[in-house]
PDB file of N, CA and C in Angstrom:
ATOM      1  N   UNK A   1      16.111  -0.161  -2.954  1.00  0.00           N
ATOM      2  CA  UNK A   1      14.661  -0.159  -2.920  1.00  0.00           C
ATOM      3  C   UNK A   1      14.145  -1.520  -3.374  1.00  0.00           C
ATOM      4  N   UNK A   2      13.118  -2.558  -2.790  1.00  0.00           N
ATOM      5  CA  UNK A   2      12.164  -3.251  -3.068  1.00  0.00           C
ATOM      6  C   UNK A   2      11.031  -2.989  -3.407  1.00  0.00           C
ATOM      7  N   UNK A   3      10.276  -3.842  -4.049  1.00  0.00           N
ATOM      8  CA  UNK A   3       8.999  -3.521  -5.037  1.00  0.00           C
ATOM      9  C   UNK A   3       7.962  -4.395  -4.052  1.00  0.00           C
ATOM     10  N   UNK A   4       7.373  -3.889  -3.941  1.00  0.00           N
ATOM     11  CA  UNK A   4       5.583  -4.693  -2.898  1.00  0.00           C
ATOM     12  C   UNK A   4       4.114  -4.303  -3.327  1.00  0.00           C
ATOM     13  N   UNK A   5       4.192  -5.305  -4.459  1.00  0.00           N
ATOM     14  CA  UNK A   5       2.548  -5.546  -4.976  1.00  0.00           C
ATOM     15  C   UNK A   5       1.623  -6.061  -3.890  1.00  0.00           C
ATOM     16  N   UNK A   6       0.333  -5.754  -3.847  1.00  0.00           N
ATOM     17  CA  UNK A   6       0.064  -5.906  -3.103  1.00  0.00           C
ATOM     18  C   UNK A   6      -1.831  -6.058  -3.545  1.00  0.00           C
ATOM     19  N   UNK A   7      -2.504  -7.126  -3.091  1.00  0.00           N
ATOM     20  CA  UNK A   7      -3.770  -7.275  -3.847  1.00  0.00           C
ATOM     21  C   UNK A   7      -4.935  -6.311  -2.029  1.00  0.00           C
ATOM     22  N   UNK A   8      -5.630  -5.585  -2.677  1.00  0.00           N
ATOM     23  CA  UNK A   8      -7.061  -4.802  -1.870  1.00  0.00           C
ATOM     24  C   UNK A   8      -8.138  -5.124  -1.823  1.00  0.00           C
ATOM     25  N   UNK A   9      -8.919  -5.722  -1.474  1.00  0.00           N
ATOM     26  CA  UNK A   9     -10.118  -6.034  -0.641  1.00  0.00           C
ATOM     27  C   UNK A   9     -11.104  -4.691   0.242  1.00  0.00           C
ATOM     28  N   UNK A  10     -12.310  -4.621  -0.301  1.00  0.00           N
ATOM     29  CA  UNK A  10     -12.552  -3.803   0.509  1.00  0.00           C
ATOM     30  C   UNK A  10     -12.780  -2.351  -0.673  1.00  0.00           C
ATOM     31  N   UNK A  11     -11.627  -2.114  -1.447  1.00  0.00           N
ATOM     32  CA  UNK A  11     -11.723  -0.614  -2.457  1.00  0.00           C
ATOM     33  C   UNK A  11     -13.106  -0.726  -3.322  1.00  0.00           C
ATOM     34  N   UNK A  12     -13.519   0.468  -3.874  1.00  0.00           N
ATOM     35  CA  UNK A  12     -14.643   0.439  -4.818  1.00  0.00           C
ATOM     36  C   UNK A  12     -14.881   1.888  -5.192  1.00  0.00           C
ATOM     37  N   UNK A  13     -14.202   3.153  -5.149  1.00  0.00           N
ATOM     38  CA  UNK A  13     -14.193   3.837  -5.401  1.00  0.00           C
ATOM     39  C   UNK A  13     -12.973   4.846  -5.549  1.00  0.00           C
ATOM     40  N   UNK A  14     -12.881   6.166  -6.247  1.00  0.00           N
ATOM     41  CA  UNK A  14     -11.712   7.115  -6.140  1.00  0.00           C
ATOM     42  C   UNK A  14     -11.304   7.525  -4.917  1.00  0.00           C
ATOM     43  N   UNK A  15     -12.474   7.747  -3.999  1.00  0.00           N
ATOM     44  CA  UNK A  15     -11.984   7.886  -2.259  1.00  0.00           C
ATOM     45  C   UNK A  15     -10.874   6.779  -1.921  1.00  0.00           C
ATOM     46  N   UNK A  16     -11.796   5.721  -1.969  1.00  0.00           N
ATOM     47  CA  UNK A  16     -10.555   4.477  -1.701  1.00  0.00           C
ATOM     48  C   UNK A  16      -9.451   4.289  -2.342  1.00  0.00           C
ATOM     49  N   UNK A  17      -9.421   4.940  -3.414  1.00  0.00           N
ATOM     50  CA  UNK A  17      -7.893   5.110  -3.600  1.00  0.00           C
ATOM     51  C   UNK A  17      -7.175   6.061  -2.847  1.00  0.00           C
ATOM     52  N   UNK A  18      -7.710   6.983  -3.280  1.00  0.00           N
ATOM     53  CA  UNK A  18      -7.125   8.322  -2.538  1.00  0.00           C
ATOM     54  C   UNK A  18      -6.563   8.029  -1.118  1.00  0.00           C
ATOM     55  N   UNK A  19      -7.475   7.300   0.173  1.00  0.00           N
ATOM     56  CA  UNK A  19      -7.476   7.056   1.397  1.00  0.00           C
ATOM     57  C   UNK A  19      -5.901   6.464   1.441  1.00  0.00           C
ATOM     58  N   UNK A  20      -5.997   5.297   0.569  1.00  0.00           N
ATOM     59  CA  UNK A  20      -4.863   4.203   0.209  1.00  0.00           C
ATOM     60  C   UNK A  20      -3.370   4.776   0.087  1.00  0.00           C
ATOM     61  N   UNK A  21      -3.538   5.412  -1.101  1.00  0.00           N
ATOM     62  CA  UNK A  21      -2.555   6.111  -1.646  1.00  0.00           C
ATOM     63  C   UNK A  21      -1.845   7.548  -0.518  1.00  0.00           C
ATOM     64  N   UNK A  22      -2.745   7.879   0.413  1.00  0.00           N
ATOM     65  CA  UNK A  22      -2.900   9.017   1.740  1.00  0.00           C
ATOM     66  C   UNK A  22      -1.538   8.407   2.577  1.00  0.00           C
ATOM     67  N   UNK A  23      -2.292   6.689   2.659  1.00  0.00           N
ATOM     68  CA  UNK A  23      -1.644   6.620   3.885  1.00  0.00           C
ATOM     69  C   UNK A  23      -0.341   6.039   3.534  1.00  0.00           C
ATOM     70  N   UNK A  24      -0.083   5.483   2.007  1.00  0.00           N
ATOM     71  CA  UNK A  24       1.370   4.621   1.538  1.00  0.00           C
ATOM     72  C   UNK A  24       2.032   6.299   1.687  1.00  0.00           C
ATOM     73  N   UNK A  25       1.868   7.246   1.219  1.00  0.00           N
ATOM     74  CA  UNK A  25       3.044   8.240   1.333  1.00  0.00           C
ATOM     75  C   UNK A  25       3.486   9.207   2.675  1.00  0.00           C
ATOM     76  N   UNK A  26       2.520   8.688   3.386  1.00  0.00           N
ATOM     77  CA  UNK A  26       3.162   9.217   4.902  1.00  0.00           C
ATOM     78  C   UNK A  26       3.718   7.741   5.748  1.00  0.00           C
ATOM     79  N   UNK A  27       4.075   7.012   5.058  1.00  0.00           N
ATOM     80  CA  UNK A  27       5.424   6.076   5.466  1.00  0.00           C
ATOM     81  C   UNK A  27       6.491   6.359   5.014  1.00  0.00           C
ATOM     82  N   UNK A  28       7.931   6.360   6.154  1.00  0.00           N
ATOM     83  CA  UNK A  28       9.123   7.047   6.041  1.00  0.00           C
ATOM     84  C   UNK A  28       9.448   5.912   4.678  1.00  0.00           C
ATOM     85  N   UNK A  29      10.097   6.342   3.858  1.00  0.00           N
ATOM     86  CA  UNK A  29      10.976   5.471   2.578  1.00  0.00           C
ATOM     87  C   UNK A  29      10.237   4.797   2.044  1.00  0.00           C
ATOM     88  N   UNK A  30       9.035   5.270   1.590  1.00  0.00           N
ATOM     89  CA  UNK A  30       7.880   4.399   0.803  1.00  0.00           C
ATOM     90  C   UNK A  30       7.380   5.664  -0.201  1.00  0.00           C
ATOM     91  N   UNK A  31       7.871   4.803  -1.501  1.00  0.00           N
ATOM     92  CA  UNK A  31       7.484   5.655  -2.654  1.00  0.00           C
ATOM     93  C   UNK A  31       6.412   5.023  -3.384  1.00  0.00           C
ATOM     94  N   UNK A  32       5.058   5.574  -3.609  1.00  0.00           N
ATOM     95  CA  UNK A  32       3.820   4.790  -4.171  1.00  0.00           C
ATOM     96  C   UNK A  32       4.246   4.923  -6.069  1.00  0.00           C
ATOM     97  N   UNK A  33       4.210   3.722  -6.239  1.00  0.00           N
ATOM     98  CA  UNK A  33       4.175   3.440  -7.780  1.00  0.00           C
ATOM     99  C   UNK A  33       2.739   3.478  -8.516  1.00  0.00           C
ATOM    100  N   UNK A  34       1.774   2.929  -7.706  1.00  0.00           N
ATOM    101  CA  UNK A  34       0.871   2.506  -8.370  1.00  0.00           C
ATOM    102  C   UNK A  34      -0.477   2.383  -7.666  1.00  0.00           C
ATOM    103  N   UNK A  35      -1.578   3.353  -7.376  1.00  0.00           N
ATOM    104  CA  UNK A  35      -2.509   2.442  -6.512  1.00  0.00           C
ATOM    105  C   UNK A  35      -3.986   2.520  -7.537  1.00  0.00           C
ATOM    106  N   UNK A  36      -4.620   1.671  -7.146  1.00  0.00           N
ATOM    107  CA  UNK A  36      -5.804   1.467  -7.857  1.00  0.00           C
ATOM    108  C   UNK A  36      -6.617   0.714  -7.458  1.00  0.00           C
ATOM    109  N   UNK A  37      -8.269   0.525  -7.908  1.00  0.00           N
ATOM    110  CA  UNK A  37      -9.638  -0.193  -7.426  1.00  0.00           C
ATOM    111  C   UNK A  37      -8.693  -2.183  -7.037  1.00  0.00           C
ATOM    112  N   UNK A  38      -8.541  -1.677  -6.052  1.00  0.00           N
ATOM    113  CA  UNK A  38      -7.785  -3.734  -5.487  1.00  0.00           C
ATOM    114  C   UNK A  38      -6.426  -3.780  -5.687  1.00  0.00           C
ATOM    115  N   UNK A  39      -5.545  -2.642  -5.776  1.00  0.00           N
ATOM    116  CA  UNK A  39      -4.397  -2.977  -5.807  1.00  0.00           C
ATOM    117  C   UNK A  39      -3.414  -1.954  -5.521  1.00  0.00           C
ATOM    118  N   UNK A  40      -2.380  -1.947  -4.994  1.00  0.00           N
ATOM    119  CA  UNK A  40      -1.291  -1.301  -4.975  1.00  0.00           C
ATOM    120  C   UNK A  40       0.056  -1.896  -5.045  1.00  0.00           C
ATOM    121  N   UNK A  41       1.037  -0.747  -5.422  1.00  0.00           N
ATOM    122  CA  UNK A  41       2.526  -1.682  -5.903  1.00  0.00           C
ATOM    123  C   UNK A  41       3.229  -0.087  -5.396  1.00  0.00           C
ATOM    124  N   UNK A  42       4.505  -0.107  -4.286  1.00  0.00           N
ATOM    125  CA  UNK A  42       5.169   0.630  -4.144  1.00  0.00           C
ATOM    126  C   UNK A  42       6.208   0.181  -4.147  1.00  0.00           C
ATOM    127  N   UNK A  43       7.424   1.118  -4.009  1.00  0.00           N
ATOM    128  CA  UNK A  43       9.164   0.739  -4.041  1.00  0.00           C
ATOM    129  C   UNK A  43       9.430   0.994  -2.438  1.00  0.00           C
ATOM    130  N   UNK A  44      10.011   0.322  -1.456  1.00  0.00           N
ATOM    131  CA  UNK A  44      10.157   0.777  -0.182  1.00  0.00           C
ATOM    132  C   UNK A  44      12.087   0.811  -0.005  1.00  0.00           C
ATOM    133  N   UNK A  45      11.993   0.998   1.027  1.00  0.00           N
ATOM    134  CA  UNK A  45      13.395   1.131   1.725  1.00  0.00           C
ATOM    135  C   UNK A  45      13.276   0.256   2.478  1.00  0.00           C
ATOM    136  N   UNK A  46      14.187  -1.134   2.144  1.00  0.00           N
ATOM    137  CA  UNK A  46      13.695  -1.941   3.704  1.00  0.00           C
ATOM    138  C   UNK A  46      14.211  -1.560   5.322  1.00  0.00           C
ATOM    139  N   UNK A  47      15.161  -0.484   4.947  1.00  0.00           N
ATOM    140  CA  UNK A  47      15.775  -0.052   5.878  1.00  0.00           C
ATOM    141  C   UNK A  47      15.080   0.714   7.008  1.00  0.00           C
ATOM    142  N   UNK A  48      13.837   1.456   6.160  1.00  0.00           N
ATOM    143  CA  UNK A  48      13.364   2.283   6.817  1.00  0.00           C
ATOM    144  C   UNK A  48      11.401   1.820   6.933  1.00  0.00           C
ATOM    145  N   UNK A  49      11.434   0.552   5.866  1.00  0.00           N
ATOM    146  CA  UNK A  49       9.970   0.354   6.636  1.00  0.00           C
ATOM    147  C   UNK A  49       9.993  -1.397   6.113  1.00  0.00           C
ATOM    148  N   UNK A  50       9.178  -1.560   6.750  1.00  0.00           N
ATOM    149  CA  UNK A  50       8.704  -3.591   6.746  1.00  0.00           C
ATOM    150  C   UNK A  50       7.438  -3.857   5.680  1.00  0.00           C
ATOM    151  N   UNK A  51       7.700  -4.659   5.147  1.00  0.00           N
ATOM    152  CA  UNK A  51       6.076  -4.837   4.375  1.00  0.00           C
ATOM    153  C   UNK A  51       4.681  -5.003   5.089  1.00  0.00           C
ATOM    154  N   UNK A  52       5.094  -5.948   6.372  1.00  0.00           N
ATOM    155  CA  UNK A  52       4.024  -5.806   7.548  1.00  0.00           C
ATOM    156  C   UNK A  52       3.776  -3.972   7.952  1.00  0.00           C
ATOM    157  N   UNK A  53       4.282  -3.548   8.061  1.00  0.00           N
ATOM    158  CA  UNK A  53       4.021  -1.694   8.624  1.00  0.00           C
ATOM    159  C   UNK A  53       3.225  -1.160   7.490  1.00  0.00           C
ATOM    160  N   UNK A  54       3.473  -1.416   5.652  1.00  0.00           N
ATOM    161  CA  UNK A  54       2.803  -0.850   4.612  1.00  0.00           C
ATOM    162  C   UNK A  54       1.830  -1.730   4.859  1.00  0.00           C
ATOM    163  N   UNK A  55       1.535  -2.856   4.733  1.00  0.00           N
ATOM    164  CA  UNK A  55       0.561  -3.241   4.861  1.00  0.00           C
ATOM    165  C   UNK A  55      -0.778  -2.997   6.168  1.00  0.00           C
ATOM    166  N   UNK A  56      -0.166  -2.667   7.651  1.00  0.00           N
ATOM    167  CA  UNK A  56      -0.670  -1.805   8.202  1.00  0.00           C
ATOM    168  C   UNK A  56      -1.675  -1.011   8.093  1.00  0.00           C
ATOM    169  N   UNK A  57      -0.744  -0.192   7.856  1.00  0.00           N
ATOM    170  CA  UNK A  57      -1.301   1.376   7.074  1.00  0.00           C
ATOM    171  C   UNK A  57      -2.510   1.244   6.441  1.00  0.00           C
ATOM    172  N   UNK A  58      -2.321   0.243   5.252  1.00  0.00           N
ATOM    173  CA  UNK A  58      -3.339   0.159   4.364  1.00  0.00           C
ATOM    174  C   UNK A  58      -4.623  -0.247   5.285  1.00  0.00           C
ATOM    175  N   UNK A  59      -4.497  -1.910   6.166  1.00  0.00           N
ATOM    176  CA  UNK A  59      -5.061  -2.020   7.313  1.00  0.00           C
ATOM    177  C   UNK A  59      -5.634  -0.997   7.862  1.00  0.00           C
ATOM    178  N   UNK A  60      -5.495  -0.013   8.522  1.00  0.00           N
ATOM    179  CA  UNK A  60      -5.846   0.678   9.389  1.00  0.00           C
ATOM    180  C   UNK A  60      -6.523   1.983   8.702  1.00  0.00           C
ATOM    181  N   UNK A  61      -6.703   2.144   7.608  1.00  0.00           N
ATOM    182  CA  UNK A  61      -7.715   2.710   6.458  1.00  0.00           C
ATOM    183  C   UNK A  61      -9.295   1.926   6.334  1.00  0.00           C
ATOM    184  N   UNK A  62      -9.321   0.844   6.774  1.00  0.00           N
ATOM    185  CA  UNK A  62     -10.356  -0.382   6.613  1.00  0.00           C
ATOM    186  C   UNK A  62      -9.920  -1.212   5.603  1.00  0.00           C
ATOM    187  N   UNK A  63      -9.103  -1.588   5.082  1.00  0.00           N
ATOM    188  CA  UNK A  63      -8.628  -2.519   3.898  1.00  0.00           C
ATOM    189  C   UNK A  63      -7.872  -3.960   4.198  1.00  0.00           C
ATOM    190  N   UNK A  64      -8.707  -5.048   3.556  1.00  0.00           N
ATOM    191  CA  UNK A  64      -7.814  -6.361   3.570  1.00  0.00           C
ATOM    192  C   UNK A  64      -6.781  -6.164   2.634  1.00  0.00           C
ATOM    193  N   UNK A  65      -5.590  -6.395   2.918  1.00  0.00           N
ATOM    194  CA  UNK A  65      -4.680  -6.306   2.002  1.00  0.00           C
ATOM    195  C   UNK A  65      -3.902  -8.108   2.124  1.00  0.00           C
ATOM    196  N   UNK A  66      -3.863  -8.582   0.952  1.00  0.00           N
ATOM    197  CA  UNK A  66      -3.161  -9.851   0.532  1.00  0.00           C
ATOM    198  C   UNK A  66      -2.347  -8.996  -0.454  1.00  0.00           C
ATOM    199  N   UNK A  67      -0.743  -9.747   0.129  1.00  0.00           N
ATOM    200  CA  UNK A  67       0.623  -9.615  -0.693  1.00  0.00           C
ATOM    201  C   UNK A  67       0.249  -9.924  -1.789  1.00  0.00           C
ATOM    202  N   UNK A  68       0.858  -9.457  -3.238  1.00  0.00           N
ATOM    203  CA  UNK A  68       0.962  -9.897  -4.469  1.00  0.00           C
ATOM    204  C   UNK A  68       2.832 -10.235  -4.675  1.00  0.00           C
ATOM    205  N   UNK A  69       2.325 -10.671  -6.137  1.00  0.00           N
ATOM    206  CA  UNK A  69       3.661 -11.382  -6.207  1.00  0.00           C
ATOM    207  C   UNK A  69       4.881  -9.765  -6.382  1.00  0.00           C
ATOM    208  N   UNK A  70       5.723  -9.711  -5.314  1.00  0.00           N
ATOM    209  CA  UNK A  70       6.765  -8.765  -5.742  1.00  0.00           C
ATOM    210  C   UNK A  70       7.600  -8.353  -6.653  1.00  0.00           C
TER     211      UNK A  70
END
């Protein structure tokens, strides 16, 4: 497993977490560590997903997502 911090753009409420946090655990081998108002940090499988695909996800919720340091 790898670790992918990750900085959010866009969050401002418990929905937006929730939304966030919705869509990191319906990715295959992505376990959410951490999400919160501008940020998230999960453990992935690189085997089974790309940081571009989590980041996606988050994407396709309405969210800018910039990498943090891993």
């Amino acid at each position: 497993m790898q670790t992918l911090s990750m900085e959010i753009e866009g969050m401002s409420c418990g929905h937006c977490v929730a939304a966030v946090r919705g869509a990191l655990v319906e990715l295959p081998g992505v376990q959410v560590a951490d999400v919160q108002i501008g940020s998230a940090r999960v453990e992935y499988d690189p085997a089974q997903v790309q940081p571009e695909q989590i980041a996606g996800a988050i994407q396709d919720e309405g969210y800018a997502v910039m990498p943090g340091k891993g």
